[in-house]
Protein backbone atom coordinates (compact mmCIF):
# COMPACT_ATOMS: atom_id res chain seq x y z
CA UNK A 1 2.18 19.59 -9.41
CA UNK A 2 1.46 15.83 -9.17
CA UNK A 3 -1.89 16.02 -10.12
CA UNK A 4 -1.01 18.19 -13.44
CA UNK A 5 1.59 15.05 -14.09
CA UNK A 6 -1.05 12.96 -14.10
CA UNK A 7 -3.27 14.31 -16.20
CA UNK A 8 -0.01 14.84 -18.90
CA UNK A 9 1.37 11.13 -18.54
CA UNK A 10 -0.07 7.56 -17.92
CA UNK A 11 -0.14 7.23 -13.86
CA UNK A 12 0.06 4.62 -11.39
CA UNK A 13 -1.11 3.73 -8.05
CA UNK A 14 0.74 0.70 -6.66
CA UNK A 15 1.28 -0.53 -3.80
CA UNK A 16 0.13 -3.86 -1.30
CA UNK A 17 -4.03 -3.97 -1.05
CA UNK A 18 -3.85 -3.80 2.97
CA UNK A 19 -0.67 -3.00 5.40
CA UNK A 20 0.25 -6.26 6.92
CA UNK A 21 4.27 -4.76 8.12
CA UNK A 22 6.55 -1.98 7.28
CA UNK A 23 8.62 -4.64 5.71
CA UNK A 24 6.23 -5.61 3.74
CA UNK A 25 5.77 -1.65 2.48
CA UNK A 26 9.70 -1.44 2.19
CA UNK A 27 9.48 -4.11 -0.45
CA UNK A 28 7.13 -3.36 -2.43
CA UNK A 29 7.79 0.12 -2.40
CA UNK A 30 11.51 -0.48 -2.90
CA UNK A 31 10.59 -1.94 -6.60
CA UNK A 32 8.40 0.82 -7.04
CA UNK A 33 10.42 3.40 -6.88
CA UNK A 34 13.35 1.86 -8.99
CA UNK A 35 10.58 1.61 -11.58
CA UNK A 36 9.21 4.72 -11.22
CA UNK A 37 12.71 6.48 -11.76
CA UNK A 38 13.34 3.81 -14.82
CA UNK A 39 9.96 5.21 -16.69
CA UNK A 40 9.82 9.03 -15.63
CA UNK A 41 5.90 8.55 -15.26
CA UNK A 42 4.22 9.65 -12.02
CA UNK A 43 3.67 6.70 -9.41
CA UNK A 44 1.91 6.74 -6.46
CA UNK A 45 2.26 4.48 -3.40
CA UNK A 46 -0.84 2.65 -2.41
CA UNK A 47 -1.90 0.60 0.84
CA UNK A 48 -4.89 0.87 3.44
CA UNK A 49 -4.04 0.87 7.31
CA UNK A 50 -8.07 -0.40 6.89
CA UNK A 51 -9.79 -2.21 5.04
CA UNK A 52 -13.55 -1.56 6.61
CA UNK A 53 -15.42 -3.67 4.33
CA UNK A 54 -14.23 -6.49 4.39
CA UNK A 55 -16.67 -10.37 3.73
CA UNK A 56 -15.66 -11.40 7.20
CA UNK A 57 -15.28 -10.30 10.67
CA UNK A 58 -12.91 -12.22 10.98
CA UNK A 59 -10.68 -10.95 7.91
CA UNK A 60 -7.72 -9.05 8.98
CA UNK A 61 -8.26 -4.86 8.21
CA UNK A 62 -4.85 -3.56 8.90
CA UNK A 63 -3.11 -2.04 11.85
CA UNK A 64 -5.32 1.31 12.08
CA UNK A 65 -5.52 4.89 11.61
CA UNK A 66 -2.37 6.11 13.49
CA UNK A 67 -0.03 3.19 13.17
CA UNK A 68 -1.12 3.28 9.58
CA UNK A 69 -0.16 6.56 8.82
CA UNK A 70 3.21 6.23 10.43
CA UNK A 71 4.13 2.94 8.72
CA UNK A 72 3.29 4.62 5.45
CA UNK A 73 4.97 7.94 6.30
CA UNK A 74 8.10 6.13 6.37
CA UNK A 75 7.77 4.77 3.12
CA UNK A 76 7.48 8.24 1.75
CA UNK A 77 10.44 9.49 4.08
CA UNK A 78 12.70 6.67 2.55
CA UNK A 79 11.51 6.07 -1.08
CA UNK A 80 10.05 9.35 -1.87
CA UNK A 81 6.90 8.64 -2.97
CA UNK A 82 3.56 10.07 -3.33
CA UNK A 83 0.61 8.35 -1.28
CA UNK A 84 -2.46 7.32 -1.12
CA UNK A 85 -4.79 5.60 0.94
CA UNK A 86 -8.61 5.07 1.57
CA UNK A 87 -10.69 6.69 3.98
CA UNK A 88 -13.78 5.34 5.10
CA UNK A 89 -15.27 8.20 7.88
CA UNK A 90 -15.56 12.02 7.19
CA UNK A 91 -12.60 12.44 10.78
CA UNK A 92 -10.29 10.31 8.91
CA UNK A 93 -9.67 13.10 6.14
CA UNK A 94 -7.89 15.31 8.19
CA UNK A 95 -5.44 13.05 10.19
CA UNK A 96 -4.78 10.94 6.58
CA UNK A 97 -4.08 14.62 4.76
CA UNK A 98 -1.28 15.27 6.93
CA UNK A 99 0.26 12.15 5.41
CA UNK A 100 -1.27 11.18 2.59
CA UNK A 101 -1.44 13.26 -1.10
CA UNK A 102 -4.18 11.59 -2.34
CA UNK A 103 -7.10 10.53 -0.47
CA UNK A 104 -9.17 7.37 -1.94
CA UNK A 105 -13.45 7.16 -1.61
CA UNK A 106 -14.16 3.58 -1.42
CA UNK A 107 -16.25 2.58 -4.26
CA UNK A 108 -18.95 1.26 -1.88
CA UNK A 109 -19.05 4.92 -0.21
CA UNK A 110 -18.60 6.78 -3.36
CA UNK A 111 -22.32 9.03 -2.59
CA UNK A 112 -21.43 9.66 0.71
CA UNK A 113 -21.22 13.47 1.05
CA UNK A 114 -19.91 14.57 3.73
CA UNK A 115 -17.33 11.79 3.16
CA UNK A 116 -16.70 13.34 0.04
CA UNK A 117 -17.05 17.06 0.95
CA UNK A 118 -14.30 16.29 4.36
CA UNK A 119 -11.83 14.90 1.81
CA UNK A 120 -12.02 17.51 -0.51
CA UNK A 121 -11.28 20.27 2.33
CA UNK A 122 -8.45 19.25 2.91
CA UNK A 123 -7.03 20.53 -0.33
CA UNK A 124 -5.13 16.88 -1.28
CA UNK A 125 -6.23 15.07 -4.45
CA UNK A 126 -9.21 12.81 -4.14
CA UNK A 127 -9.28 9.56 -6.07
CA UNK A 128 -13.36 8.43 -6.10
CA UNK A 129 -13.56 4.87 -7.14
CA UNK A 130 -16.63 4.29 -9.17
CA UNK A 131 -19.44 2.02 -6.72
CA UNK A 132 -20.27 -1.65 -8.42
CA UNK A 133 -24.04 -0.56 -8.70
CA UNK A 134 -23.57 2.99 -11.03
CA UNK A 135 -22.56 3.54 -14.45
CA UNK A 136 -19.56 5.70 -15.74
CA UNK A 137 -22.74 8.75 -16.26
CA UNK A 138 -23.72 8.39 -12.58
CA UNK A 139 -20.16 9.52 -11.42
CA UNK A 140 -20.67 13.21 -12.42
CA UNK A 141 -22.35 13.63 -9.38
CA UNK A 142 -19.85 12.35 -6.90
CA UNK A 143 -17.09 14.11 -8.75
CA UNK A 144 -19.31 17.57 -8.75
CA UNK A 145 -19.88 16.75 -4.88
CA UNK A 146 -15.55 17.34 -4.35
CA UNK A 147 -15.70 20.01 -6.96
CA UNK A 148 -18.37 22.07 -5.00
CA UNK A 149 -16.63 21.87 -2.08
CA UNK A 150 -14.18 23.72 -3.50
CA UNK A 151 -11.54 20.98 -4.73
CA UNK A 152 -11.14 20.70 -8.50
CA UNK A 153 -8.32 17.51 -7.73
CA UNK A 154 -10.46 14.62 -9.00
CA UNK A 155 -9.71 11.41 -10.33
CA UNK A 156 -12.20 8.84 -11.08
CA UNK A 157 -11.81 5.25 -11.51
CA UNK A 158 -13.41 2.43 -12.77
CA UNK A 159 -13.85 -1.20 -11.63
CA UNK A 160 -16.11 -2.92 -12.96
CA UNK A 161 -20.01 -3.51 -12.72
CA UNK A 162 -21.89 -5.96 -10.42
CA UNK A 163 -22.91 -9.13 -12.30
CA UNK A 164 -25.02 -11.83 -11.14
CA UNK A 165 -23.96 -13.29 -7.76
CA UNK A 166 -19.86 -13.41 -6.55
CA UNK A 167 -18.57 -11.88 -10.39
CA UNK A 168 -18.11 -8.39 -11.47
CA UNK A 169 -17.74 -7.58 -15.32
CA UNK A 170 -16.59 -4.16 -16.64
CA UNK A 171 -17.92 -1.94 -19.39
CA UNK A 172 -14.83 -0.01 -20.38
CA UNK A 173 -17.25 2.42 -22.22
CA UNK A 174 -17.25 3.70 -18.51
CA UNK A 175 -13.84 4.87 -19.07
CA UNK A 176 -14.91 6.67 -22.12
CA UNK A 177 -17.90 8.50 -20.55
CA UNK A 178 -16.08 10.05 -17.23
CA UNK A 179 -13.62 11.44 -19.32
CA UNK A 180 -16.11 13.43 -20.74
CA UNK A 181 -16.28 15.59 -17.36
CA UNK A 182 -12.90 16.69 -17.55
CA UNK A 183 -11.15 14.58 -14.43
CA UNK A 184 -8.51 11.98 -15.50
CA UNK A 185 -9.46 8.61 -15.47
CA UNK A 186 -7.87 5.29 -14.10
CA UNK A 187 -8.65 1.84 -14.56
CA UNK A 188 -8.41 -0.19 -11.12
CA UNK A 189 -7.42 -3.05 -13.07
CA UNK A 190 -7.17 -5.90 -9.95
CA UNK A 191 -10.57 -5.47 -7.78
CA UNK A 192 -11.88 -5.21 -11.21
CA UNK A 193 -11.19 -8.95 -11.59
CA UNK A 194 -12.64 -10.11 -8.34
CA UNK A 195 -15.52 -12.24 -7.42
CA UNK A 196 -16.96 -10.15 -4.20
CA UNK A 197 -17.77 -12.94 -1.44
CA UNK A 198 -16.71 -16.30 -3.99
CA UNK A 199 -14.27 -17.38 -1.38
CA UNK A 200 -16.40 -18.87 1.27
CA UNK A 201 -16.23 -15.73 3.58
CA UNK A 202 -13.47 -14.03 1.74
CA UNK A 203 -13.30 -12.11 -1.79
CA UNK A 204 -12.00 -14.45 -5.04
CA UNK A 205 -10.72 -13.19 -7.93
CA UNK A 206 -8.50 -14.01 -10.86
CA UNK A 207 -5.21 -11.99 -11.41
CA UNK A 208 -4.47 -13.46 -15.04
CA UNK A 209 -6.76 -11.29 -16.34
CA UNK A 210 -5.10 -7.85 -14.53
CA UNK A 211 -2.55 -7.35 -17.46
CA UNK A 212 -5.93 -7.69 -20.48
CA UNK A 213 -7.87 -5.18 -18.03
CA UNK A 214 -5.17 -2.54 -18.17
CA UNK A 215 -4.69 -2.90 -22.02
CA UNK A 216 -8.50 -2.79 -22.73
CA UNK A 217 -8.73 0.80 -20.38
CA UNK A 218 -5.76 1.99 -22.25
CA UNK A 219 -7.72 1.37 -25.70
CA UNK A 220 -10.38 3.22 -24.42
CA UNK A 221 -8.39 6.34 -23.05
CA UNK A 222 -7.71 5.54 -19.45
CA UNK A 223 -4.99 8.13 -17.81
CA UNK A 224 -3.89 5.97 -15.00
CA UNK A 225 -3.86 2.49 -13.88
CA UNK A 226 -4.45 1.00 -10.46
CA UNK A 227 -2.75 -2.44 -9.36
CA UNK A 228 -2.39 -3.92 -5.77
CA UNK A 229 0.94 -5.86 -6.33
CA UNK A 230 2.47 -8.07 -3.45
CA UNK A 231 5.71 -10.01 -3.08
CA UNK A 232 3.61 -13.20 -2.56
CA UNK A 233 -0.16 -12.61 -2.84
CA UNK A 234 -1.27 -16.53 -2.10
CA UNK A 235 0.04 -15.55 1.31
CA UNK A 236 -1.32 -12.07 0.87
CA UNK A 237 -3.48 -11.22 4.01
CA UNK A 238 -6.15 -9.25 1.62
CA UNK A 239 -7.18 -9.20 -1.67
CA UNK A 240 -4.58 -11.80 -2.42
CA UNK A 241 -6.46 -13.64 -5.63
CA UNK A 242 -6.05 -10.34 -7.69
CA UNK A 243 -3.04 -8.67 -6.83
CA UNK A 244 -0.03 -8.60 -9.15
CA UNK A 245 2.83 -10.32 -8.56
CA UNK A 246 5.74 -7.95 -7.60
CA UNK A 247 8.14 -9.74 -10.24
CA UNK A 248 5.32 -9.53 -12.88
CA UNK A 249 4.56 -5.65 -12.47
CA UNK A 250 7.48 -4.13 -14.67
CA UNK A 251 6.14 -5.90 -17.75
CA UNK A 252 2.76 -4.98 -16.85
CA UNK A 253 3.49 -1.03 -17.07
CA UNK A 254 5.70 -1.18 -20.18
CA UNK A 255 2.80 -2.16 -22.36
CA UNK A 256 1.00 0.59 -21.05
CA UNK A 257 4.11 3.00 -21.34
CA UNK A 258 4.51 2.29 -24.72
């Protein structure tokens, strides 16, 4: 059912980049859901209870596998929403399905194959972001990987292309060439704008650009559009350069609404 929605109206995966408190979820996901019942377009409710790869050691990740879940559980038991989250090792598939609708690949683990094969078994919808180092043509193969294993739920997404040292630029004809395999497309339109490592020890980035990234993906066909959005992302405790500011996002999804 959901993933039919989203292949029949523009989609969107919101939601804080990393858990930092169930209040924080309860906020964000409070002016999610009042949004998502304002535009009748499928939204799904994003945040990691890891972030594995982060610059630093000493970065925060998030509170874990089982707390995780649970936090994000009761965002779904209160708001109503769909979920997603990332997954980083082939045992968390299983544990994160029993929560979770969609499960995310990481874009740096986006050839792993038994990653890929665990989270398609478990019959949930399986959102593989696009690695930094391959082109839009080189995702057939990750995408076949899920399909093989018997799961036909794909979504690919784009963001953006390793460039030099600490940037990232995107060729949106990336968008244009995974739609060719048949799997809806979305545009992760804020790690697309970050400069990996250009924070002395942390990830930079520059969220002015987040609402031009979106526009330029829907030009070029995009089904669905990713944004990390955050109450107060200076304070943010990942990812806090690009995310969306939670007052900013309804005028962000109009224009791609309309």
């Amino acid at each position: 059912m959901l993933f039919e929605q989203m292949r029949q109206k523009p989609f969107f995966i919101l939601g804080p980049c990393v858990i930092e408190s169930q209040e924080l979820l309860y906020t964000v996901a409070e002016t999610v859901a009042a949004l998502q019942q304002k535009y009748q377009v499928p939204v799904v409710f994003k945040s990691s209870f890891d972030k594995a790869n982060r610059t630093s050691i000493k970065s925060y990740r998030g509170p874990g596998l089982e707390a995780g879940l649970e936090m994000l559980n009761n965002v779904k038991e209160r708001y109503q929403l769909p979920l997603i989250t990332d997954i980083h090792e082939s045992y968390q598939a299983a544990k994160a399905a029993e929560v979770v609708d969609v499960l995310q690949i990481p874009a740096f683990l986006c050839r792993q194959t038994d990653l890929l094969v665990a989270a398609a078994q478990t019959g949930k919808i399986v959102n593989v972001k696009k690695a930094q180092f391959l082109s839009g043509h080189d995702m057939y193969y990750p995408a076949q990987k899920v399909a093989d294993a018997g799961n036909s739920q794909v979504i690919l997404t784009e963001r953006g292309n390793v460039f030099g040292y600490n940037n990232l630029a995107v060729d949106f004809r990336n968008v244009y060439d995974m739609k060719a395999f048949g799997y809806p497309v979305c545009m992760d339109c804020t790690h697309s704008v970050q400069r990996p490592g250009g924070a002395n020890g942390t990830t930079g980035g520059d969220r002015t650009f987040v609402p031009m990234m979106a526009l330029a993906a829907k030009a070029f066909g995009a089904n669905g559009y990713f944004m990390e959005v955050h109450p107060d992302p200076d304070h943010a405790l990942s990812d806090g350069p690009n995310m969306v500011k939670l007052q900013d996002l309804e005028g962000i999804m109009q224009s791609l609404i309309d």
